[in-house]
Protein backbone atom coordinates (compact mmCIF):
# COMPACT_ATOMS: atom_id res chain seq x y z
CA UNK A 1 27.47 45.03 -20.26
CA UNK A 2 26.02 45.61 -17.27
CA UNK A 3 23.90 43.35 -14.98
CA UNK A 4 22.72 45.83 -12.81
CA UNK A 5 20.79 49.52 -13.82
CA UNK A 6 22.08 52.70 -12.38
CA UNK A 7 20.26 52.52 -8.86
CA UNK A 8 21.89 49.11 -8.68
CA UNK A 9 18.74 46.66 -9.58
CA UNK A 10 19.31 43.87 -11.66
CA UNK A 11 18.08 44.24 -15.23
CA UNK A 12 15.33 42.70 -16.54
CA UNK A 13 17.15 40.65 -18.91
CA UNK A 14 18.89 39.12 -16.32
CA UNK A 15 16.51 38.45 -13.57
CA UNK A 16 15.53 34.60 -12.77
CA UNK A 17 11.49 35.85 -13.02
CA UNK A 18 11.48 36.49 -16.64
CA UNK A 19 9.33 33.89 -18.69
CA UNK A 20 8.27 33.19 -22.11
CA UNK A 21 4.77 34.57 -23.08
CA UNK A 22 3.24 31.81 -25.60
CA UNK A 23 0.11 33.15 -25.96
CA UNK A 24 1.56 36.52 -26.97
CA UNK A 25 4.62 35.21 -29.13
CA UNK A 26 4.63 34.69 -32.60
CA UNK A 27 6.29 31.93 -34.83
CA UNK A 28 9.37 33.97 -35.73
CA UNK A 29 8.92 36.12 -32.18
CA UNK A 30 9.00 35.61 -28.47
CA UNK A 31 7.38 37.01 -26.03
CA UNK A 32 8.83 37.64 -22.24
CA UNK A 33 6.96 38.56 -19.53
CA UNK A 34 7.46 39.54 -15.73
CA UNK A 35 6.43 36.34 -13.53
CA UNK A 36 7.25 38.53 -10.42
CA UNK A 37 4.21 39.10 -8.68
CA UNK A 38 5.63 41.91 -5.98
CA UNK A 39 7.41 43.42 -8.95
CA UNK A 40 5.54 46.44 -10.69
CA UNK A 41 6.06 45.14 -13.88
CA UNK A 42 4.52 42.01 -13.05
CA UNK A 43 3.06 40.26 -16.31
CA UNK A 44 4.59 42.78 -18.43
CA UNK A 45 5.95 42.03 -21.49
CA UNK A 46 9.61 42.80 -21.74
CA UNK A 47 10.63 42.88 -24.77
CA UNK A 48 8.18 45.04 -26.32
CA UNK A 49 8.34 48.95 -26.29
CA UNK A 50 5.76 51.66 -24.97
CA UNK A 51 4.89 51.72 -28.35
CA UNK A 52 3.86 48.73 -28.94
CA UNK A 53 6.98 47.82 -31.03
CA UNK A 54 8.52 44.31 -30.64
CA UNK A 55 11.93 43.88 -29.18
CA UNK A 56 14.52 40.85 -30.41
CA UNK A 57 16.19 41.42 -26.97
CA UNK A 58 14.39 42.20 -23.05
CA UNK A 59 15.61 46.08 -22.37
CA UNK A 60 14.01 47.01 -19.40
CA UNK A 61 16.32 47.95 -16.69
CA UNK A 62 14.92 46.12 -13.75
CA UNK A 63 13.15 46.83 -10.54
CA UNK A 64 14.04 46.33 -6.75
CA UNK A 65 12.36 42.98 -6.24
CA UNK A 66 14.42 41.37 -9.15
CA UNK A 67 16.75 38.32 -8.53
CA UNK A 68 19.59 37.13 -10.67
CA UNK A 69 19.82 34.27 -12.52
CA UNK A 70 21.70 31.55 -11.48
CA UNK A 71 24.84 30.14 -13.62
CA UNK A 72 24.47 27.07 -15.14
């Protein structure tokens, strides 16, 4: 899989600004949210969809202002 989205940002579920959401999780869900504040998606929760569907995994693909995370 890749780390990067076709114009070569680095996905969402990859980026070092991606948080949990605790006041929007549930007990047997997790939230993530944006913690980017240049990014567009900025407090945006990423693993939810359009329709307001909730997501086991983050699929956005990204944005420019995303950083990756570093390995541990």
């Amino acid at each position: 899989m890749s780390i990067k989205n076709k114009n070569g940002y680095i996905r969402c579920k990859w980026c070092r600004f991606v948080r949990e959401d605790v006041s929007m999780s549930d007990w047997d869900w997790t939230a993530y949210e944006c913690g980017n504040p240049k990014s567009e998606y900025h407090k945006s929760l990423l693993n939810v969809e359009p329709q307001g569907n909730k997501l086991s995994n983050i699929m956005w693909s990204g944005c420019r202002f995303g950083e990756r995370r570093c390995s541990e």
